[in-house]
PDB file of N, CA and C in Angstrom:
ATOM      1  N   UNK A   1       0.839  -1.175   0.000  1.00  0.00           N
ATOM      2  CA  UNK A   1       0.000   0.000   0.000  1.00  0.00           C
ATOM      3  C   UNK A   1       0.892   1.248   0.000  1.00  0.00           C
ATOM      4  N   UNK A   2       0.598   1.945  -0.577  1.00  0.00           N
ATOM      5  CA  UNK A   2       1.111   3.385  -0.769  1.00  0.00           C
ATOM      6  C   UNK A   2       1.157   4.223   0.187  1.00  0.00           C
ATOM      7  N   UNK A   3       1.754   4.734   0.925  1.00  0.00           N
ATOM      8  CA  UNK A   3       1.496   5.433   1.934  1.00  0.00           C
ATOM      9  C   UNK A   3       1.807   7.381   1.051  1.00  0.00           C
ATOM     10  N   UNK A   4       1.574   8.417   1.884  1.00  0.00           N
ATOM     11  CA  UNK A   4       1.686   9.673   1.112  1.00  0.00           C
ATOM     12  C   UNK A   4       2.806  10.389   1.481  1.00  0.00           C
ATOM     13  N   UNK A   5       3.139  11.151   1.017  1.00  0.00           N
ATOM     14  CA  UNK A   5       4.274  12.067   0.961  1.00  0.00           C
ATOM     15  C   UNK A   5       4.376  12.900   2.494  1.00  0.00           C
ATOM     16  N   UNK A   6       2.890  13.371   2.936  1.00  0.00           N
ATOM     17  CA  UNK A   6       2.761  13.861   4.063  1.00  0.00           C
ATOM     18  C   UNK A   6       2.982  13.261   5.397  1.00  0.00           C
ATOM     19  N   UNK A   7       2.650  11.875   5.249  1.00  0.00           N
ATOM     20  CA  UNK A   7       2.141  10.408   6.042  1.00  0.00           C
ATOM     21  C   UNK A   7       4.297  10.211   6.357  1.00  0.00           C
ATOM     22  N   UNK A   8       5.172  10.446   5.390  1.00  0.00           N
ATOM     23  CA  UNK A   8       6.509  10.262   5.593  1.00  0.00           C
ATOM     24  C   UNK A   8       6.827  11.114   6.230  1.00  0.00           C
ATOM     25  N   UNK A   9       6.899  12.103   5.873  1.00  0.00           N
ATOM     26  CA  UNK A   9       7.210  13.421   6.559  1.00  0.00           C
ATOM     27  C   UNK A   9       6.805  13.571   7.943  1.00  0.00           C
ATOM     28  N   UNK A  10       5.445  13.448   8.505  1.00  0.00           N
ATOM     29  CA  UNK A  10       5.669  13.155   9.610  1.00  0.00           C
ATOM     30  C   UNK A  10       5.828  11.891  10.434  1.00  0.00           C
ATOM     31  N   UNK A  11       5.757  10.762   9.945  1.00  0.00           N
ATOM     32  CA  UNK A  11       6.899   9.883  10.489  1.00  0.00           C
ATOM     33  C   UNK A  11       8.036   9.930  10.652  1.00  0.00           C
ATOM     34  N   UNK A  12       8.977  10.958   9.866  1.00  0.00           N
ATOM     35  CA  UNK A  12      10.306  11.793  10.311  1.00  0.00           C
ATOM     36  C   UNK A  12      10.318  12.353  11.028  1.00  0.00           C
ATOM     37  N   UNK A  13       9.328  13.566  11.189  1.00  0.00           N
ATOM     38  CA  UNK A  13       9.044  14.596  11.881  1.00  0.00           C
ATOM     39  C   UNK A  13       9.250  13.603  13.619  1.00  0.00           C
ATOM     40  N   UNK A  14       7.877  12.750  13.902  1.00  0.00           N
ATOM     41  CA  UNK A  14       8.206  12.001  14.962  1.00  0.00           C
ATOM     42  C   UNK A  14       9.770  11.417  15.563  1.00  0.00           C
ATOM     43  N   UNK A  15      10.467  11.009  14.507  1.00  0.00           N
ATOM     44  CA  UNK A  15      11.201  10.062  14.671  1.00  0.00           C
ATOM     45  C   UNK A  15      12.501  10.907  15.516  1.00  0.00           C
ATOM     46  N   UNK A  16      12.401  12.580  14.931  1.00  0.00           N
ATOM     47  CA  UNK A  16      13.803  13.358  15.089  1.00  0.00           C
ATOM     48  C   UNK A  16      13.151  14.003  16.389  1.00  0.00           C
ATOM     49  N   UNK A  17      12.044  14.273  16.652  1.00  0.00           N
ATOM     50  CA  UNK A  17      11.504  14.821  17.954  1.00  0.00           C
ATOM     51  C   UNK A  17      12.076  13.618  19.019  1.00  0.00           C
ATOM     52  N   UNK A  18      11.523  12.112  18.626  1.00  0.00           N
ATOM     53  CA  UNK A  18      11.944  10.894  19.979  1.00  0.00           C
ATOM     54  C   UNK A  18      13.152  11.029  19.978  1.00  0.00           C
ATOM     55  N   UNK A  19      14.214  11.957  19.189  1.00  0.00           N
ATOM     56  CA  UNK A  19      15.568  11.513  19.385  1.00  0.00           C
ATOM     57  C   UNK A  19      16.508  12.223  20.083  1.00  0.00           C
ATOM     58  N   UNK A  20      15.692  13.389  20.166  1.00  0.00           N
ATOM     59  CA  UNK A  20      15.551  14.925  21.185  1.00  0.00           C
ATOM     60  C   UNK A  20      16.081  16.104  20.045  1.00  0.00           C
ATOM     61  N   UNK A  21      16.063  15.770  19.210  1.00  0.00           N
ATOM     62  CA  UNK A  21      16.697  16.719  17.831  1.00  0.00           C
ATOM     63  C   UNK A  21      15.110  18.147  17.845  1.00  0.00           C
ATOM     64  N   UNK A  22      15.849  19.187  18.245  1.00  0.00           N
ATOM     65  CA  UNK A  22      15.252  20.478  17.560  1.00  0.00           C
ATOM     66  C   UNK A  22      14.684  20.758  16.781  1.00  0.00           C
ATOM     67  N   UNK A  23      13.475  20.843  16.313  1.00  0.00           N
ATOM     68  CA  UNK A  23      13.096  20.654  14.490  1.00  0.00           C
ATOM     69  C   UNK A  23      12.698  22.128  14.280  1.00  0.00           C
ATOM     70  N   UNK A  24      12.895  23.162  15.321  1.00  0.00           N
ATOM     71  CA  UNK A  24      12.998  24.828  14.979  1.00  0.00           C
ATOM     72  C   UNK A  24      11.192  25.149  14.724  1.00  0.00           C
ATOM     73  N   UNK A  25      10.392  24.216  15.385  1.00  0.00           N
ATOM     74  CA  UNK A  25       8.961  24.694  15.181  1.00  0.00           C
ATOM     75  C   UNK A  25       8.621  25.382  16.046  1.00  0.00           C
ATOM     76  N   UNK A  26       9.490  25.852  16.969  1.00  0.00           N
ATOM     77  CA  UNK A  26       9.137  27.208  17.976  1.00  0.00           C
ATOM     78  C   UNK A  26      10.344  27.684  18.373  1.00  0.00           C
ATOM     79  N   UNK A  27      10.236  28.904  19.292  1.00  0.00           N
ATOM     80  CA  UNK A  27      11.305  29.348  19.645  1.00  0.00           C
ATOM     81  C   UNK A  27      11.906  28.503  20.637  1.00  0.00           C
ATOM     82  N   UNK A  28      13.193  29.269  21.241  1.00  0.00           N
ATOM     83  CA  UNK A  28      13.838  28.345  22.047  1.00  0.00           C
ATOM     84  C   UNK A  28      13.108  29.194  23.817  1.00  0.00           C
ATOM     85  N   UNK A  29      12.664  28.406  24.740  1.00  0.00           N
ATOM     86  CA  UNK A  29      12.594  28.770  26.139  1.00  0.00           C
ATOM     87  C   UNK A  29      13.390  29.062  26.710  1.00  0.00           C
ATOM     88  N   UNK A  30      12.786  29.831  28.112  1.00  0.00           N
ATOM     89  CA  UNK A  30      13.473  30.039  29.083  1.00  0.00           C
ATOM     90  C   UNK A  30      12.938  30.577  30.419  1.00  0.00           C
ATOM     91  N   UNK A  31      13.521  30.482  31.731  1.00  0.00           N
ATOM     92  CA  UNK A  31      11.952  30.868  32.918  1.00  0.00           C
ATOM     93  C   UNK A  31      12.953  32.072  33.649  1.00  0.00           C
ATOM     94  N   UNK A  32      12.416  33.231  33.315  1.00  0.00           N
ATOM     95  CA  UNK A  32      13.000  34.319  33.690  1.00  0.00           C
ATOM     96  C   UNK A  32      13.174  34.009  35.669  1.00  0.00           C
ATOM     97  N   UNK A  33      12.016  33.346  36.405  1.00  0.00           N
ATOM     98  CA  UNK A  33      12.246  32.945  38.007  1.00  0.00           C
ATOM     99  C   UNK A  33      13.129  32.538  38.030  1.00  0.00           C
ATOM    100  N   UNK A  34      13.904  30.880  37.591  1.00  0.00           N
ATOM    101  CA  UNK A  34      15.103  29.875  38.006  1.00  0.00           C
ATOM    102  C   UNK A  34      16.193  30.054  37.467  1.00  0.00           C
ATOM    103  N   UNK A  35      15.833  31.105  36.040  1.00  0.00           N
ATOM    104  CA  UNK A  35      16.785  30.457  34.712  1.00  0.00           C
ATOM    105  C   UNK A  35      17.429  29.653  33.586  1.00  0.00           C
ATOM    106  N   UNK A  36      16.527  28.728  34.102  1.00  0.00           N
ATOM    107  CA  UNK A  36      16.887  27.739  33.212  1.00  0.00           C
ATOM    108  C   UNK A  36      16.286  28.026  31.790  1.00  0.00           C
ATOM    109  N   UNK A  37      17.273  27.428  30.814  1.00  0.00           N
ATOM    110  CA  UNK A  37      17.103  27.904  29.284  1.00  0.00           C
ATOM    111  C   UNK A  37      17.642  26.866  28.551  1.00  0.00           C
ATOM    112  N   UNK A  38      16.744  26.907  27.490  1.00  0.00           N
ATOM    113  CA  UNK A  38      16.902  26.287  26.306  1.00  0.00           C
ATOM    114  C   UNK A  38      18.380  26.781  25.630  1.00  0.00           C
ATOM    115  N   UNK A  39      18.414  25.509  25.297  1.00  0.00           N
ATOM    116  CA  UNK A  39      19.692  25.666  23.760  1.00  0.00           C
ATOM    117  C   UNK A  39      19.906  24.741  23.124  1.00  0.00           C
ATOM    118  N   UNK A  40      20.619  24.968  21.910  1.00  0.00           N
ATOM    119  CA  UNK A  40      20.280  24.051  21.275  1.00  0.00           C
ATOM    120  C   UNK A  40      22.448  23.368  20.014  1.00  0.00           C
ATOM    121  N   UNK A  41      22.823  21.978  20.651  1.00  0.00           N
ATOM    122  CA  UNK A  41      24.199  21.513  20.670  1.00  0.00           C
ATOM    123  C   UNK A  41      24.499  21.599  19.224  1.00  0.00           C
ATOM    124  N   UNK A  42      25.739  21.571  19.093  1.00  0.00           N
ATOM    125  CA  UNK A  42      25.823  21.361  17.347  1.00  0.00           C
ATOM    126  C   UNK A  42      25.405  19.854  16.814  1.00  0.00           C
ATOM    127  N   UNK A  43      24.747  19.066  17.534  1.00  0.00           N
ATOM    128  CA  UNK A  43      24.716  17.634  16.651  1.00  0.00           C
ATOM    129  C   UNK A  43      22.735  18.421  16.759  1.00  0.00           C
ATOM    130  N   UNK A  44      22.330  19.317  17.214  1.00  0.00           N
ATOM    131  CA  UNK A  44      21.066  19.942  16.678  1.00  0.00           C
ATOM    132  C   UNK A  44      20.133  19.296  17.778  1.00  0.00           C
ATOM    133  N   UNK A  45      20.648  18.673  18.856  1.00  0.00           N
ATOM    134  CA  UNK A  45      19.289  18.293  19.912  1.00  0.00           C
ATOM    135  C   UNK A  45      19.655  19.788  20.941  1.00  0.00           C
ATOM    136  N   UNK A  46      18.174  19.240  21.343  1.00  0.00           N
ATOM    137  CA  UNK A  46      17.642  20.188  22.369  1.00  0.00           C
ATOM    138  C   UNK A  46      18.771  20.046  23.852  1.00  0.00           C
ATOM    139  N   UNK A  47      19.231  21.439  24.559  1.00  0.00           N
ATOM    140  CA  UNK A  47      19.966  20.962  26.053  1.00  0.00           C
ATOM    141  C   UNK A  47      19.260  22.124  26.694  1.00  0.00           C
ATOM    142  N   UNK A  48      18.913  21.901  27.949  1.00  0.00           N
ATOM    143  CA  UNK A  48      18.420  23.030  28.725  1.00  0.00           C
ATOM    144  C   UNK A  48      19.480  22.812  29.955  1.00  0.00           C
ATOM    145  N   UNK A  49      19.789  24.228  30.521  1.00  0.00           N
ATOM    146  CA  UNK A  49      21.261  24.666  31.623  1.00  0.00           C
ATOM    147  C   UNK A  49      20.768  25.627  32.715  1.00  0.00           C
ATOM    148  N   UNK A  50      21.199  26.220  33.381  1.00  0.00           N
ATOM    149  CA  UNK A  50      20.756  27.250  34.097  1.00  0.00           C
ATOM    150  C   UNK A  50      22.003  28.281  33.957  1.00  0.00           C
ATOM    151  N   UNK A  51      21.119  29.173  33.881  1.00  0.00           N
ATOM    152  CA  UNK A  51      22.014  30.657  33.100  1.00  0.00           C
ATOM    153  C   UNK A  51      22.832  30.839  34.165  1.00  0.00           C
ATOM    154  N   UNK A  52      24.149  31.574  33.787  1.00  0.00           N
ATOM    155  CA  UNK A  52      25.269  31.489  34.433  1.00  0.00           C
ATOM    156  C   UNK A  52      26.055  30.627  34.813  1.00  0.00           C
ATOM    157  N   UNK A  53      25.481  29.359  34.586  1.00  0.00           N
ATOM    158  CA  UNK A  53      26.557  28.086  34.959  1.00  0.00           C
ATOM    159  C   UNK A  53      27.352  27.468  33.365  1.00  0.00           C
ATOM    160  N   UNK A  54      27.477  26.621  33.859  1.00  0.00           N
ATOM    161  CA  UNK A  54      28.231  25.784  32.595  1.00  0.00           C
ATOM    162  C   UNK A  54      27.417  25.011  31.562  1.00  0.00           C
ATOM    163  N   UNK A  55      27.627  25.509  30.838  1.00  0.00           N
ATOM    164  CA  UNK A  55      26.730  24.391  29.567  1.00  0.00           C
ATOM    165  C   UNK A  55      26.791  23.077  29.424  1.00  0.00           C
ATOM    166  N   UNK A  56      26.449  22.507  30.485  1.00  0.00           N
ATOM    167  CA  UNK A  56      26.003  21.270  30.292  1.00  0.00           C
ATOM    168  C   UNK A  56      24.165  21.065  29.895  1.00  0.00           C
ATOM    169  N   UNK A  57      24.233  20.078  29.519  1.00  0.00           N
ATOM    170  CA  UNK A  57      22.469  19.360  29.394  1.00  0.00           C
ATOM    171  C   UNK A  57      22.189  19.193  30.991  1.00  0.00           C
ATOM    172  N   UNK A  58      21.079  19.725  31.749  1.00  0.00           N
ATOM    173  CA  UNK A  58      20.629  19.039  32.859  1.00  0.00           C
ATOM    174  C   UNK A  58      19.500  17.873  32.563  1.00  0.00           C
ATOM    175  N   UNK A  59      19.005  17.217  31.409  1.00  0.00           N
ATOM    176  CA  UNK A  59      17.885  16.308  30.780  1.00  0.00           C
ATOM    177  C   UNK A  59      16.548  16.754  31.212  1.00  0.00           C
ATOM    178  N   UNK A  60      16.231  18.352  31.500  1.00  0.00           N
ATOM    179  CA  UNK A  60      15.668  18.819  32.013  1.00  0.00           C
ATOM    180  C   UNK A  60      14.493  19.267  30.935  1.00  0.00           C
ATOM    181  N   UNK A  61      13.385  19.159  30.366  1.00  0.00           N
ATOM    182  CA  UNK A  61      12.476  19.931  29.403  1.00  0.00           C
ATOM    183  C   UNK A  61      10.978  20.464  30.161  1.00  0.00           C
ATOM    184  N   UNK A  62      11.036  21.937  29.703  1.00  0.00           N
ATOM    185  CA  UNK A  62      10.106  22.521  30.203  1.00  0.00           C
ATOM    186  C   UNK A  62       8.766  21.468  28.944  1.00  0.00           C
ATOM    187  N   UNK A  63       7.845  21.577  30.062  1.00  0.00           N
ATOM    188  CA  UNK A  63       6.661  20.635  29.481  1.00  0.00           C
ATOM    189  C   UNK A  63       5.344  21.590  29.186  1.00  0.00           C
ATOM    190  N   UNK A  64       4.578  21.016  27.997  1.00  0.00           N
ATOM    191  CA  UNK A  64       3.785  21.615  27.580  1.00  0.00           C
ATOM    192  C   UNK A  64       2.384  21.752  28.230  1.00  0.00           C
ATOM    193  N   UNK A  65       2.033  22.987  29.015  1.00  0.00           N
ATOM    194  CA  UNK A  65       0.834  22.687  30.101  1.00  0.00           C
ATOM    195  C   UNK A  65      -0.499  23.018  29.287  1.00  0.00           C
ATOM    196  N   UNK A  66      -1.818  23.662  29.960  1.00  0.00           N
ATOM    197  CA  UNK A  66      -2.734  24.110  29.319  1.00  0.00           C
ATOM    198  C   UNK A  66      -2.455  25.382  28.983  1.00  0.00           C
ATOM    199  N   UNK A  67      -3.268  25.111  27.912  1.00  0.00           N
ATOM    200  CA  UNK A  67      -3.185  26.710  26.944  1.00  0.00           C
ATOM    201  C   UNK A  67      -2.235  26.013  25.444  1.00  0.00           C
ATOM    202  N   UNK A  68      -1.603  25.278  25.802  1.00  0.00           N
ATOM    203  CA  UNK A  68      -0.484  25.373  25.088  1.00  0.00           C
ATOM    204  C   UNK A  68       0.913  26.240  25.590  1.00  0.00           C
ATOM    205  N   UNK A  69       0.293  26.610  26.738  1.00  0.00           N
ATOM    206  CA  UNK A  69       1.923  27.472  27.283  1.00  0.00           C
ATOM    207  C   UNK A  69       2.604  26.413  27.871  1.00  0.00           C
ATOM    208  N   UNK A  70       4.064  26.647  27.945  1.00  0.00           N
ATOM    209  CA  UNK A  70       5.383  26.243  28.478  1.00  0.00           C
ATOM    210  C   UNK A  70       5.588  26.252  30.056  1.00  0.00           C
ATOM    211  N   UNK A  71       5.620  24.995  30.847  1.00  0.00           N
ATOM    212  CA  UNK A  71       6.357  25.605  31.897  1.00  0.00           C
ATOM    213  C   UNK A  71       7.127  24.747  32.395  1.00  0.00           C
ATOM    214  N   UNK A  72       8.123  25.541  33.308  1.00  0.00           N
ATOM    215  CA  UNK A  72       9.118  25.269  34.037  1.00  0.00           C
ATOM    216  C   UNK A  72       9.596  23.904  34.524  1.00  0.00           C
ATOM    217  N   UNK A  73      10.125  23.211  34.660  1.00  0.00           N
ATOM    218  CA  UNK A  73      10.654  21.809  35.126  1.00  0.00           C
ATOM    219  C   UNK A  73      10.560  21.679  36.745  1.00  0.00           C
ATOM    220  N   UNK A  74      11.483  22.824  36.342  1.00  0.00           N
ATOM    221  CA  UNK A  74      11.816  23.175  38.109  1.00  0.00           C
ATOM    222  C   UNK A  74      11.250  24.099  39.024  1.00  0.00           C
ATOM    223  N   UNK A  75      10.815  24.855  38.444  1.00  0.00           N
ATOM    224  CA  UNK A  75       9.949  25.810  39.351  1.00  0.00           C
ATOM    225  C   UNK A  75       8.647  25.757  39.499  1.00  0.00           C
ATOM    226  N   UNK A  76       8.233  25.409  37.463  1.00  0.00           N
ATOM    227  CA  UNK A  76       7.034  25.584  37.901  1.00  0.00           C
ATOM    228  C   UNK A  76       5.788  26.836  37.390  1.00  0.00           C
ATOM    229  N   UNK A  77       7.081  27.268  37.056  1.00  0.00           N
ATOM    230  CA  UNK A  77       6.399  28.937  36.318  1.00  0.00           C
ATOM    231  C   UNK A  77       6.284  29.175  34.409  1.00  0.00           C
ATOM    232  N   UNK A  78       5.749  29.725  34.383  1.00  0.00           N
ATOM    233  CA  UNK A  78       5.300  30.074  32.788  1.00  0.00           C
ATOM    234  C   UNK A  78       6.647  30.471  32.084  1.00  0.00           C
ATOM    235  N   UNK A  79       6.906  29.217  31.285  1.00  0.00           N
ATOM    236  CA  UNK A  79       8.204  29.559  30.397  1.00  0.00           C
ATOM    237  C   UNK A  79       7.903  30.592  29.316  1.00  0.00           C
ATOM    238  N   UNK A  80       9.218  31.411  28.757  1.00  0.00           N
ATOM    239  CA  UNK A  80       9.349  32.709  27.917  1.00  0.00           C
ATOM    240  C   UNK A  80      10.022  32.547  27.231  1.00  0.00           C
ATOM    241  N   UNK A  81       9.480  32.871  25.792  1.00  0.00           N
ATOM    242  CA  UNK A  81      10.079  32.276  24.311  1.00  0.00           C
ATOM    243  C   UNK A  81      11.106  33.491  24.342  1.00  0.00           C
ATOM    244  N   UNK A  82      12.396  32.935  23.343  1.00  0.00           N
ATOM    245  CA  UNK A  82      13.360  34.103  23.144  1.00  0.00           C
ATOM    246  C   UNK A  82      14.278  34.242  23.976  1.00  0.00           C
TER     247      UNK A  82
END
């Protein structure tokens, strides 16, 4: 059976999201309270750090609440695009 052009695409789409890869469909976060912020490594996955420290990955992702807004891992508070 034939599957469609669209039907591939997002079976990619899925595949690079499970792999933690960035696919640039929003901006990058950040929670002006804790600090912690998005960024994004040269192999193109997602790392979130807390500002002023060292760039490491903490495996930390702000999660998608109601509304569709962003929040915090750690705090708790309404994440801020940009």
């Amino acid at each position: 059976m034939k599957r469609s052009l669209l039907w591939h695409i997002g079976y990619v789409h899925r595949l690079a999201q499970e792999s933690g890869l960035f696919l640039n469909d929003r901006e990058l976060l950040n929670c002006e309270h804790c600090g912690l912020q998005e960024d994004v490594d040269i192999t193109g996955r997602l790392i979130t750090y807390k500002s002023g420290e060292a760039v490491f990955d903490s495996g930390m992702r702000f999660e998608k609440g109601e509304g569709g807004t962003y929040v915090c891992p750690i705090c708790g508070e309404p994440a801020r695009e940009g």
